[in-house]
Protein backbone atom coordinates (compact mmCIF):
# COMPACT_ATOMS: atom_id res chain seq x y z
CA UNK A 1 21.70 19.98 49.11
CA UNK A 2 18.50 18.74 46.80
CA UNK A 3 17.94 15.57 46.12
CA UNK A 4 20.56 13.75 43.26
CA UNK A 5 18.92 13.28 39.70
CA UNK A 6 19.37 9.79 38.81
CA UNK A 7 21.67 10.14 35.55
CA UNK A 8 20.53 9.06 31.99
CA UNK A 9 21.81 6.15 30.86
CA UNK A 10 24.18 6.48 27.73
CA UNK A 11 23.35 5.15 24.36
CA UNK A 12 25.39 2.49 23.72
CA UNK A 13 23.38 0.64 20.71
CA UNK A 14 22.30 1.83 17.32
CA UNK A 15 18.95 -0.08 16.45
CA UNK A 16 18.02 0.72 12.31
CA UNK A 17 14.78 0.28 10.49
CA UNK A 18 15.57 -0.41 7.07
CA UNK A 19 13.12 0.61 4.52
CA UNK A 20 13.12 4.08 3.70
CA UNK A 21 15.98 4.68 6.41
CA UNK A 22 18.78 2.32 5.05
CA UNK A 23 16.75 1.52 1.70
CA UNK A 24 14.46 3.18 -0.80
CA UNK A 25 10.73 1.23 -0.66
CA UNK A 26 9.03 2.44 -3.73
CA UNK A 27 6.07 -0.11 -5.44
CA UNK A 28 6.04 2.53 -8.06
CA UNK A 29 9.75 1.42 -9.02
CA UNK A 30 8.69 -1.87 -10.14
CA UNK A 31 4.98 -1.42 -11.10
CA UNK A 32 6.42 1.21 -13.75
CA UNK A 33 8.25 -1.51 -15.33
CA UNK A 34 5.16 -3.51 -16.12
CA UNK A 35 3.24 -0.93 -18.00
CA UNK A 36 3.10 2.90 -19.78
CA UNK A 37 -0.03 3.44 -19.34
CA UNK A 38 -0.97 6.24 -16.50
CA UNK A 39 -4.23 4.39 -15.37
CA UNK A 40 -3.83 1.41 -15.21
CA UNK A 41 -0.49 2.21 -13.24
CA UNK A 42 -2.79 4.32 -10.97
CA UNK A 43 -5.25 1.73 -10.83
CA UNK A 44 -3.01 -0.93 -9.59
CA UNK A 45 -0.83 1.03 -7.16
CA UNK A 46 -4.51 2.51 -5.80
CA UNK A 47 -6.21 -0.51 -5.71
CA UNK A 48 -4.64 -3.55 -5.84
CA UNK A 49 -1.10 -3.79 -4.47
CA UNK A 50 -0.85 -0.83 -2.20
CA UNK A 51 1.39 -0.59 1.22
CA UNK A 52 -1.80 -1.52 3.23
CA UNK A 53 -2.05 -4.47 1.61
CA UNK A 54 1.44 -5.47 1.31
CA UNK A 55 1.66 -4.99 5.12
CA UNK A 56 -0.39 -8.18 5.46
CA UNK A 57 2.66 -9.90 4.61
CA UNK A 58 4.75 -7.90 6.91
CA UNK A 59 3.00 -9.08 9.71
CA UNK A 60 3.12 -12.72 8.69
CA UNK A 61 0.70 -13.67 6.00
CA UNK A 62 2.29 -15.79 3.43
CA UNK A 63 2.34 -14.65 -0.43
CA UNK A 64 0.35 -18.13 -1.04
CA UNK A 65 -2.55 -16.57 0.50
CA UNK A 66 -1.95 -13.84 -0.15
CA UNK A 67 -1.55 -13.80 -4.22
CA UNK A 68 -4.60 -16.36 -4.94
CA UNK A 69 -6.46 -14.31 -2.95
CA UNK A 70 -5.53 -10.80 -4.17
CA UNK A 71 -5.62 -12.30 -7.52
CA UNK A 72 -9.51 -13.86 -7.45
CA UNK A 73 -10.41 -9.94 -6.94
CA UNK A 74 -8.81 -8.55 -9.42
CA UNK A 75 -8.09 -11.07 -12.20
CA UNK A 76 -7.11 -7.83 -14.65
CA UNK A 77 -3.67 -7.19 -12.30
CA UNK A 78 -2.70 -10.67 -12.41
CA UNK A 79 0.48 -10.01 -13.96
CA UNK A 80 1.49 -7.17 -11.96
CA UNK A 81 0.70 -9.57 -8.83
CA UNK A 82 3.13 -12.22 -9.79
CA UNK A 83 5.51 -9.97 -10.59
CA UNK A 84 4.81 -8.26 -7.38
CA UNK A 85 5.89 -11.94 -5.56
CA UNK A 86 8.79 -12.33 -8.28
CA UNK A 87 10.49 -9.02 -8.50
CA UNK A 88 10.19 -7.95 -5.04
CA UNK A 89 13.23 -6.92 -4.98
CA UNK A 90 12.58 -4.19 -7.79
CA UNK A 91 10.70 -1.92 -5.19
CA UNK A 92 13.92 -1.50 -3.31
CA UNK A 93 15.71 0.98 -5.99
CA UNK A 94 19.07 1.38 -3.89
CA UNK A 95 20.19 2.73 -0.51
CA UNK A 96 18.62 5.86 1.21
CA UNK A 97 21.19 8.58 0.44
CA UNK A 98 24.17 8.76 2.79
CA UNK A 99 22.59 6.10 5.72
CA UNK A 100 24.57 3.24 4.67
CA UNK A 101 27.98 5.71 5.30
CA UNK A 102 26.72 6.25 8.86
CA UNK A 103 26.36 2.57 9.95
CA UNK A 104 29.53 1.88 8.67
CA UNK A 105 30.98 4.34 10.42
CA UNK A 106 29.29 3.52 13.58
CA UNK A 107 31.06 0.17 12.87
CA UNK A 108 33.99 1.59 12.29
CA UNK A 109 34.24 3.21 16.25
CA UNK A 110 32.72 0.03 17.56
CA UNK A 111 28.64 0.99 18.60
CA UNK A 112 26.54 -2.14 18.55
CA UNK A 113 24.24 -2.20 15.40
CA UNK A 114 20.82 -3.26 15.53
CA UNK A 115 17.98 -3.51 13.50
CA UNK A 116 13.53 -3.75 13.77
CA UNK A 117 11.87 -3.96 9.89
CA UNK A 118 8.69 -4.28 8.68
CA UNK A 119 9.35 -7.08 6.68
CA UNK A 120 7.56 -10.10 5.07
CA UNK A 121 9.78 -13.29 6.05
CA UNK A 122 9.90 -14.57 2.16
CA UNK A 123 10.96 -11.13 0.98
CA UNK A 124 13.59 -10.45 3.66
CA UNK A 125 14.60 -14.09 2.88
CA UNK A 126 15.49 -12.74 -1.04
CA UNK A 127 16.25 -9.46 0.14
CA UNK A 128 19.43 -9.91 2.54
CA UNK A 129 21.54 -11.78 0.08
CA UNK A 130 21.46 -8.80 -1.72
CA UNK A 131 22.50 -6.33 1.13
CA UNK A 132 26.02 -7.54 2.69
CA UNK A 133 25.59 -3.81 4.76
CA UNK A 134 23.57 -6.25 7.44
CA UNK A 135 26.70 -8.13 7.83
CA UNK A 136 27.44 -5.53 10.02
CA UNK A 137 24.86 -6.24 12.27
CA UNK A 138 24.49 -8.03 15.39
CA UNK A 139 21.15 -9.19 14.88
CA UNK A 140 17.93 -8.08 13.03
CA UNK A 141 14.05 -8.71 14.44
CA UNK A 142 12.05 -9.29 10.93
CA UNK A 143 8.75 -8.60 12.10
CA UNK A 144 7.57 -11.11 9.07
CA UNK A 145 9.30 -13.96 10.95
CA UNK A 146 8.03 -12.85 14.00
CA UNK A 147 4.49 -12.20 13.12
CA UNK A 148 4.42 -8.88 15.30
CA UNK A 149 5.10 -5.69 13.82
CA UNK A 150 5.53 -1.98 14.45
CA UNK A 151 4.42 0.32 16.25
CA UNK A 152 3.04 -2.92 18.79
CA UNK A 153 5.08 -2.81 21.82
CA UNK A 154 5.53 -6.26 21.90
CA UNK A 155 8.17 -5.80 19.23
CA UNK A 156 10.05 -3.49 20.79
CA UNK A 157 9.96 -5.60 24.20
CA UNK A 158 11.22 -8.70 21.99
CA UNK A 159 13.99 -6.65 20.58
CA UNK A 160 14.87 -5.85 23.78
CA UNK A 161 15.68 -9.33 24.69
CA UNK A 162 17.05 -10.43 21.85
CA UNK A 163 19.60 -7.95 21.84
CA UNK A 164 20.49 -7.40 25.39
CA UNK A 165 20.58 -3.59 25.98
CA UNK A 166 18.21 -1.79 28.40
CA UNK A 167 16.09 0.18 26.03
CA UNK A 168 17.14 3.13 27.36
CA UNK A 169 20.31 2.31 26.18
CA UNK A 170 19.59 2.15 22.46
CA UNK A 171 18.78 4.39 19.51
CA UNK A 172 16.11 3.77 17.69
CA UNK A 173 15.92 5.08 14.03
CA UNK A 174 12.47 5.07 12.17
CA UNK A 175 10.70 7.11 9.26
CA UNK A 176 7.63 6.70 10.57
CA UNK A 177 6.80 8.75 13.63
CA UNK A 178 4.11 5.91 15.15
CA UNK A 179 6.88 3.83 15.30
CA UNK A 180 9.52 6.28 17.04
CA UNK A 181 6.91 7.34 19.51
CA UNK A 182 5.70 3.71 20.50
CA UNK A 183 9.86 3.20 20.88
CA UNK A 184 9.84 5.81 23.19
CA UNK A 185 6.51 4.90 25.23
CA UNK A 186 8.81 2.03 25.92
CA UNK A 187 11.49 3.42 27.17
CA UNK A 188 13.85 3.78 24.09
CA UNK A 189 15.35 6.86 22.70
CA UNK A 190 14.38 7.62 19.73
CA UNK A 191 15.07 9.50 16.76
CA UNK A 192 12.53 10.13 13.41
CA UNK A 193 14.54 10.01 10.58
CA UNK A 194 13.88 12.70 7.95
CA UNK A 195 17.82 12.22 6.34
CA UNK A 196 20.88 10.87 6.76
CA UNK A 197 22.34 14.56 7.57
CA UNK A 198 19.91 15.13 10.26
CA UNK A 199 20.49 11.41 11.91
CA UNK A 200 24.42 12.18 11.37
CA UNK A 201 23.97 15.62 13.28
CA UNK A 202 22.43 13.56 16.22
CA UNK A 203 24.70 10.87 16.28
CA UNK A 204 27.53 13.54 16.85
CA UNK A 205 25.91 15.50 19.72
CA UNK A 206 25.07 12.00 21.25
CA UNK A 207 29.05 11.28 21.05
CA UNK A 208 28.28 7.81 18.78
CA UNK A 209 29.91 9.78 16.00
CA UNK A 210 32.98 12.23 15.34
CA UNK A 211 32.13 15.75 13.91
């Protein structure tokens, strides 16, 4: 008889990013309410509030650094920077198409949900009120609150803890392949999310969810 192959251990946790996998992140939603003019729109969404530096803030940075800052450089944007602090919440248009359905049906048959965002801490903080689809969850690492973010492994190790599944016992659902793959380099599953019919199809072969 060969030797026994030691058997995979089953997913038995769900573990969510949220923006652009449970809800639309667009900067363009709100920075087109501000102004109708093509280049100064491409100007500031080029130049001065763009995801790289936004991510400063997901990583820990607080907005009254931040702004002043951002603000000293370009003194023309000034307005779409305070709004940018303001009306955060405008860049989240609604939920990703059809994601929402599948966490609350993952509720609904009783798989732990989870969740790791790249988040700034005063954002998430005027975000959540607004999203009562986290009630849901067990718990949620905020990588602004943390001040460690994706794709570091450190994350995914504190995640780990916190919510008290082996990693190879969770699911973990990202747009951004980086992220997936530095799940996986620590021992998650993982799964890059294109859609919410492509994450359902998985979900059923996995057994988390009915066909």
């Amino acid at each position: 008889m060969g030797e026994a192959r030691p058997i995979e251990p089953v997913v038995e946790a769900v573990v969510f990013d949220v923006g652009r996998v449970l809800y639309q992140w667009q900067l363009a939603a709100l920075i087109d309410k501000l102004t109708d003019d093509p280049a100064e729109r491409d100007h500031v969404l080029a130049s001065v509030i763009t995801e790289e530096w936004h991510f400063q803030h997901d990583g820990g940075r607080p907005l009254a650094e931040m702004l002043p800052e951002r603000i000293a450089a370009f003194p023309e944007a000034e307005r779409f920077l305070t709004a940018y602090a303001e009306r955060f919440n405008e860049t989240i248009p609604g939920p990703v198409p059809g994601s929402l359905e599948i966490v609350r049906a993952l509720h609904g048959r009783g798989v732990p949900l989870y969740a790791i965002t790249n988040f700034g801490a005063e954002f998430w903080a005027a975000f959540r009120p607004t999203a009562p689809i986290f009630d849901l969850f067990q718990d949620i690492v905020v990588s602004g609150e943390e001040k460690l973010v994706k794709p570091d492994p450190a994350i995914f190790a504190l995640a780990a803890r916190r919510f008290g599944h082996e990693p190879a016992a969770m699911l973990f659902i990202d747009d951004n392949a980086a992220n997936v793959a530095a799940a996986r380099a620590s021992g998650w599953h993982g799964h890059h999310f294109r859609d919410a019919a492509l994450l359902r199809a998985e979900l059923e072969q996995r057994g988390l969810l009915g066909s």
